[in-house]
N, C-alpha and C. Protein backbone atom coordinates (compact mmCIF):
# COMPACT_ATOMS: atom_id res chain seq x y z
N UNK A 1 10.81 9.40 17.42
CA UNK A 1 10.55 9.79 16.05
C UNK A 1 11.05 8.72 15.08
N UNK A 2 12.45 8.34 15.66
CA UNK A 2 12.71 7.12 14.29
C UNK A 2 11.73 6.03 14.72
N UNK A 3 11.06 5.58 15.65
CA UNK A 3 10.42 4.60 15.45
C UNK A 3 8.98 4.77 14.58
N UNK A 4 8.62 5.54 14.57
CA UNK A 4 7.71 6.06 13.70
C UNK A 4 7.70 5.90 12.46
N UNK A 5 9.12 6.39 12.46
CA UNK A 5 9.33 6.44 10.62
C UNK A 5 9.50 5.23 9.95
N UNK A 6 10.04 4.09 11.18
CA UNK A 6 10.22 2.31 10.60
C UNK A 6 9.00 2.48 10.33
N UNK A 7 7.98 2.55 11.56
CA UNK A 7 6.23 1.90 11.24
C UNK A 7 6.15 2.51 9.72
N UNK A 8 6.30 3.90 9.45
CA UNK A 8 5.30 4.20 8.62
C UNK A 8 6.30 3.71 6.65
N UNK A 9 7.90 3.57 6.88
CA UNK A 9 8.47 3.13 5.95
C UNK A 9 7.58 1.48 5.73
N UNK A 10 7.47 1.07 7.04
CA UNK A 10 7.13 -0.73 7.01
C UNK A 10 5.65 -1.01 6.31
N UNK A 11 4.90 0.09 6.82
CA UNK A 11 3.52 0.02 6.25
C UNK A 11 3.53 0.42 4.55
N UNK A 12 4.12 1.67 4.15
CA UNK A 12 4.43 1.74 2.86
C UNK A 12 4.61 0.73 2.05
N UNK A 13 6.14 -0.34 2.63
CA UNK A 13 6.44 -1.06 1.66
C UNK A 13 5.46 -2.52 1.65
N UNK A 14 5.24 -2.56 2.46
CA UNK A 14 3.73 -3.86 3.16
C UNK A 14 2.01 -3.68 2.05
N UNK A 15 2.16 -2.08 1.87
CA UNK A 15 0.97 -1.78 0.92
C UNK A 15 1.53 -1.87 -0.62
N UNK A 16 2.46 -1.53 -0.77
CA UNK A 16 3.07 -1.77 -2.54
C UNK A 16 3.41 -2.92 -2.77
N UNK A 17 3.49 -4.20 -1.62
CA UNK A 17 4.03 -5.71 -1.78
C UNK A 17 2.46 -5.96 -2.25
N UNK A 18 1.57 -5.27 -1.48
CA UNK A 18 0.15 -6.17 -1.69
C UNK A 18 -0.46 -5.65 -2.82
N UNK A 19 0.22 -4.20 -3.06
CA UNK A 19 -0.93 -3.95 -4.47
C UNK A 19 -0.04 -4.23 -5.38
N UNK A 20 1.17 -4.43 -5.48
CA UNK A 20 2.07 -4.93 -7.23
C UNK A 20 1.82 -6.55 -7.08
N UNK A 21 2.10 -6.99 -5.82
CA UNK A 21 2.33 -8.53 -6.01
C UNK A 21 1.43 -9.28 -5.43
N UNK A 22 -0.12 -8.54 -5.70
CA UNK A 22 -1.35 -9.25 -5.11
C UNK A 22 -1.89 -10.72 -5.80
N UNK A 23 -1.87 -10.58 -7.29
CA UNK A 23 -2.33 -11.28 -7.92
C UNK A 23 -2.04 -12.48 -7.38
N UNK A 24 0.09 -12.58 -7.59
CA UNK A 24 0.62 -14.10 -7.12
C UNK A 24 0.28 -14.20 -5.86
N UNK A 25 0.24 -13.44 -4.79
CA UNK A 25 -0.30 -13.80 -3.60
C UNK A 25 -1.55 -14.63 -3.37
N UNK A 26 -2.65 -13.81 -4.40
CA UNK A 26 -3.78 -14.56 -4.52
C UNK A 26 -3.91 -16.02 -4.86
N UNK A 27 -3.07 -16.20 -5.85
CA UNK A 27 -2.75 -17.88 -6.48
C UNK A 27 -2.60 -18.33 -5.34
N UNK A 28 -1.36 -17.97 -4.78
CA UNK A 28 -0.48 -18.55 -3.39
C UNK A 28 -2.10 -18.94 -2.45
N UNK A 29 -2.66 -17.99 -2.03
CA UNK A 29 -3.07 -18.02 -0.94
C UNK A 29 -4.42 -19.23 -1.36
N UNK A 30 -4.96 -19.12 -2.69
CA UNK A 30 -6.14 -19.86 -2.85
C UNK A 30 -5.57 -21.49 -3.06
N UNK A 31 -4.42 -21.68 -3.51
CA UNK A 31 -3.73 -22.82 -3.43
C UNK A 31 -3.40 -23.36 -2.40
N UNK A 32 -2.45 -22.73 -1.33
CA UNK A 32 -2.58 -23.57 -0.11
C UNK A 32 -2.78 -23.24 1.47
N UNK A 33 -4.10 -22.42 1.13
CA UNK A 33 -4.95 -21.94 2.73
C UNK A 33 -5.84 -22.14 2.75
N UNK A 34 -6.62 -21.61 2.00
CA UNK A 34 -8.43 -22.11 1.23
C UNK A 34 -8.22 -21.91 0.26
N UNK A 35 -9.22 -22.89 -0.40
CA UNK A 35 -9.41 -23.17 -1.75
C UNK A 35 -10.63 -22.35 -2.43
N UNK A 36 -10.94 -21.43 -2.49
CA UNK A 36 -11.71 -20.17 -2.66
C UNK A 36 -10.96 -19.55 -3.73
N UNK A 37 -12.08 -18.88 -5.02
CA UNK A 37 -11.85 -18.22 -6.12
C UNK A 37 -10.43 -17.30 -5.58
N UNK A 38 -9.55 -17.04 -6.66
CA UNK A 38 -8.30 -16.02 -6.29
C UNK A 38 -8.77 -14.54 -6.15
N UNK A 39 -10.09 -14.57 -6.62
CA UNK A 39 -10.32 -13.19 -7.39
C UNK A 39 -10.64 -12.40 -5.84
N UNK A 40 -11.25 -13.18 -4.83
CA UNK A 40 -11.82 -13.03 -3.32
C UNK A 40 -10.61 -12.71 -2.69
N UNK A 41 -9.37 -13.14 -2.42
CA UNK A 41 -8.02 -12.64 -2.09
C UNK A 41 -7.81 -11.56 -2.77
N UNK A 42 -7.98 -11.66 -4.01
CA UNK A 42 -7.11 -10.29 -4.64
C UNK A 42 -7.78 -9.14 -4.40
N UNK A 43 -9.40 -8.98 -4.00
CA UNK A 43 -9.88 -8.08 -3.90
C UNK A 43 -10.12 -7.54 -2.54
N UNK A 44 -9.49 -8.32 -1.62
CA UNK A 44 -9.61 -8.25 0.36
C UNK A 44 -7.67 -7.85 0.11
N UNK A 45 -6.94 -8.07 -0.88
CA UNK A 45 -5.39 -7.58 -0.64
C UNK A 45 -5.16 -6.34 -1.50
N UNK A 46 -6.25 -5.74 -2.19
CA UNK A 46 -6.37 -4.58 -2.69
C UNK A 46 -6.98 -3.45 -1.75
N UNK A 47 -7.81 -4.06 -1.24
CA UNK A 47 -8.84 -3.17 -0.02
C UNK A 47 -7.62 -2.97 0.75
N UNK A 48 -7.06 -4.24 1.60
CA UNK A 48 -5.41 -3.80 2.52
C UNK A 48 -4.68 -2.77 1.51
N UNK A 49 -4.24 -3.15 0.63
CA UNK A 49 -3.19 -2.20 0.29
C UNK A 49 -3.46 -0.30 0.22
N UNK A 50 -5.01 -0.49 -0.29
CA UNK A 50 -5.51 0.71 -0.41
C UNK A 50 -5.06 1.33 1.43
N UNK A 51 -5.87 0.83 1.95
CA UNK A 51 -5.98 1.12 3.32
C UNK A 51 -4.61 1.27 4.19
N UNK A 52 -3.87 0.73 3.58
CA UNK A 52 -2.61 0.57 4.24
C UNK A 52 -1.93 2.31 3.54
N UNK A 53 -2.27 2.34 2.58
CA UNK A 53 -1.34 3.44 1.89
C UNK A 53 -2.22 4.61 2.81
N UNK A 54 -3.23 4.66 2.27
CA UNK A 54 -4.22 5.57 3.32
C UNK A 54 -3.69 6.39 4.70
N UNK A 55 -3.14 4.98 5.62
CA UNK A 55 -2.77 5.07 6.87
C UNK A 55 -1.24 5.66 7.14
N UNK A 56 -0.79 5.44 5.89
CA UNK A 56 1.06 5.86 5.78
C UNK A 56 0.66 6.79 5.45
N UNK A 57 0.07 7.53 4.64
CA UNK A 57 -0.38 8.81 3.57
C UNK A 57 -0.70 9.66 4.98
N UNK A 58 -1.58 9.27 6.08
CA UNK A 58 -2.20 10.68 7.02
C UNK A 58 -1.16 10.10 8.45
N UNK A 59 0.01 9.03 8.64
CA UNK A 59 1.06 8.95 9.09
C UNK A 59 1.83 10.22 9.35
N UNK A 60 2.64 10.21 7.65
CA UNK A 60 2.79 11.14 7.05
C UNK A 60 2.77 12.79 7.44
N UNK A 61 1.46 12.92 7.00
CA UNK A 61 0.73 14.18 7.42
C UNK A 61 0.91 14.28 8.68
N UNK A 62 0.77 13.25 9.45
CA UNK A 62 0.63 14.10 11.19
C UNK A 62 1.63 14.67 12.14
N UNK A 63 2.37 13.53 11.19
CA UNK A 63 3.89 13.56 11.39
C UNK A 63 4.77 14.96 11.11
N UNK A 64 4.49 15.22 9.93
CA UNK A 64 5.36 16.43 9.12
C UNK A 64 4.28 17.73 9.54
N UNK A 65 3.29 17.82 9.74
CA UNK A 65 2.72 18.95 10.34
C UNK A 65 3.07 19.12 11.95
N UNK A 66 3.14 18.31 12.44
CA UNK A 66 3.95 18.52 14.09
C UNK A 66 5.11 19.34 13.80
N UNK A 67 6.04 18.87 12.98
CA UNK A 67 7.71 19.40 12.32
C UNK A 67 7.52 19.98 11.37
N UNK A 68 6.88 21.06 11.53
CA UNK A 68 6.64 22.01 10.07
C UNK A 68 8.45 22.37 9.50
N UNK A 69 9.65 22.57 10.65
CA UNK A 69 11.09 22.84 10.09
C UNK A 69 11.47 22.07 9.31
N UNK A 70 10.69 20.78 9.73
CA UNK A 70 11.97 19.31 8.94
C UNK A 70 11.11 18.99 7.69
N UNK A 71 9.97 19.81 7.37
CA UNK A 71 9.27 19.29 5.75
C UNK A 71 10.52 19.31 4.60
N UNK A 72 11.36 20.54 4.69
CA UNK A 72 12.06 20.44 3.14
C UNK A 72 12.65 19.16 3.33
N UNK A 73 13.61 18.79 4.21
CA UNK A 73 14.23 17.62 4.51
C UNK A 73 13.78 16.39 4.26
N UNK A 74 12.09 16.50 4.04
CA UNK A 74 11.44 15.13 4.20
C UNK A 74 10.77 15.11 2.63
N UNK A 75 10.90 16.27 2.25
CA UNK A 75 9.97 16.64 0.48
C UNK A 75 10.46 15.36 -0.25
N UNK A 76 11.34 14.84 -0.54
CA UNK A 76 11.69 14.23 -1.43
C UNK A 76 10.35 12.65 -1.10
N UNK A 77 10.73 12.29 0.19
CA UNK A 77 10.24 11.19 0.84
C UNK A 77 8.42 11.59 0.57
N UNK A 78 8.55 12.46 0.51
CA UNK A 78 6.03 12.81 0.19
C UNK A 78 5.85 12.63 -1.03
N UNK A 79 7.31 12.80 -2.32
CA UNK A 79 6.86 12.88 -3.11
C UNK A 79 6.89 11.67 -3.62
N UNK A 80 8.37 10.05 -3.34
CA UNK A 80 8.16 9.43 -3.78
C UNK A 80 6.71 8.70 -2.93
N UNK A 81 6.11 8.78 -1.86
CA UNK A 81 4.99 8.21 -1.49
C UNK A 81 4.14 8.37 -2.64
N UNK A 82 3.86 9.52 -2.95
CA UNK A 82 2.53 9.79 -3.86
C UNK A 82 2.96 9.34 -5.14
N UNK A 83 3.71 9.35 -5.69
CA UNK A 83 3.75 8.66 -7.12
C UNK A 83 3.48 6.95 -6.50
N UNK A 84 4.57 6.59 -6.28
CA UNK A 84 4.84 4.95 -6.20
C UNK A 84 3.09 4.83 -5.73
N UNK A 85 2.80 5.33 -4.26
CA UNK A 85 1.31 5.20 -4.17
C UNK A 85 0.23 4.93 -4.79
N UNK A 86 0.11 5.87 -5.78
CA UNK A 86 -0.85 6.31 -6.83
C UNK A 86 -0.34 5.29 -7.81
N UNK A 87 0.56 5.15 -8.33
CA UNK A 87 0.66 4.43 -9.23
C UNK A 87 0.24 2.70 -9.12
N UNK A 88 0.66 2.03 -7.81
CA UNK A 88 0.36 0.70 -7.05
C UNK A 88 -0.55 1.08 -7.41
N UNK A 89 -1.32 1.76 -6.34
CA UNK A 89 -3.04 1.64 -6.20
C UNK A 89 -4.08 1.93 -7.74
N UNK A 90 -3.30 2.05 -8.63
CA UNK A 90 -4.41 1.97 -9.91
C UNK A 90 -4.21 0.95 -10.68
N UNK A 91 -2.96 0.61 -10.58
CA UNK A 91 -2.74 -0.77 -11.00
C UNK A 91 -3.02 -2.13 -10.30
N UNK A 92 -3.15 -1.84 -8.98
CA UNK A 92 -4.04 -3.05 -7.87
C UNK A 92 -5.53 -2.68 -8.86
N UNK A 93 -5.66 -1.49 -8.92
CA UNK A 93 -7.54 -1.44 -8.86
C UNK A 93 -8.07 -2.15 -10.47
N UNK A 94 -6.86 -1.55 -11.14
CA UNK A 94 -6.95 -2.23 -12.80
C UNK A 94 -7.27 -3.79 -12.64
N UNK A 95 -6.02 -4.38 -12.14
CA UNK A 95 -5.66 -5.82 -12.51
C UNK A 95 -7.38 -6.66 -11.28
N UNK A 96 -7.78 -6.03 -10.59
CA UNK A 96 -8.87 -6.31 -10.10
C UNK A 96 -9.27 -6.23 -10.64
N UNK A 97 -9.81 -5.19 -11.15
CA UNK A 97 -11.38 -4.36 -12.11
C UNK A 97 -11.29 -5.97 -13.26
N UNK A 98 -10.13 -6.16 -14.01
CA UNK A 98 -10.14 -7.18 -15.03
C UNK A 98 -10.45 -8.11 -14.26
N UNK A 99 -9.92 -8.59 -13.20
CA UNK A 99 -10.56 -10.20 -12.65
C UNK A 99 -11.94 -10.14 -12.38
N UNK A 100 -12.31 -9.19 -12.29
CA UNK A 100 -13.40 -9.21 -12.00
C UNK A 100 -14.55 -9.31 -13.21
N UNK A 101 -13.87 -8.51 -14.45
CA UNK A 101 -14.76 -8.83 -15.27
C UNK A 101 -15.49 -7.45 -15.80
């Protein structure tokens, strides 16, 4: 069970690195890997991040429905997922939506 919970803590914080700190990644990555528009990174590290939260989000779920006893114990931990979550992921989708135009 604790190894589980690294994966699904590791994937969490792996999807909020890519949707808060996609943009500079994008610079980073179009500067010295390929030299390709940033806007093409930022929008393949938004798709990850989405997807990544996705996968922690029904993690999560499969997890805490097996252990229906240990949900109160874990409430605090669903709820900061879904804010911090929700909040990354509209602000990845914003700061895209603008590069994009």
């Amino acid at each position: 069970m604790k190894k589980i919970c690294v994966w699904l803590v590791g994937i969490f914080l792996l999807a909020t690195i890519l949707c808060i700190f996609g943009q500079g990644i994008a610079y980073f990555l179009s500067e010295k890997v390929i030299s390709i528009y940033p806007v093409y990174y930022l929008t393949g590290l938004t798709i990850s991040g989405l997807v990544l939260y996705l996968a922690a989000g029904l993690g999560v779920f499969r997890l805490f429905k097996k252990r229906e006893s240990s949900i109160r114990r874990f409430e605090p931990f669903i709820v900061l997922l879904f804010i911090v979550s929700l909040s990354a992921a509209i602000w990845s989708i914003f700061v895209t939506a603008m590069w994009w135009g």
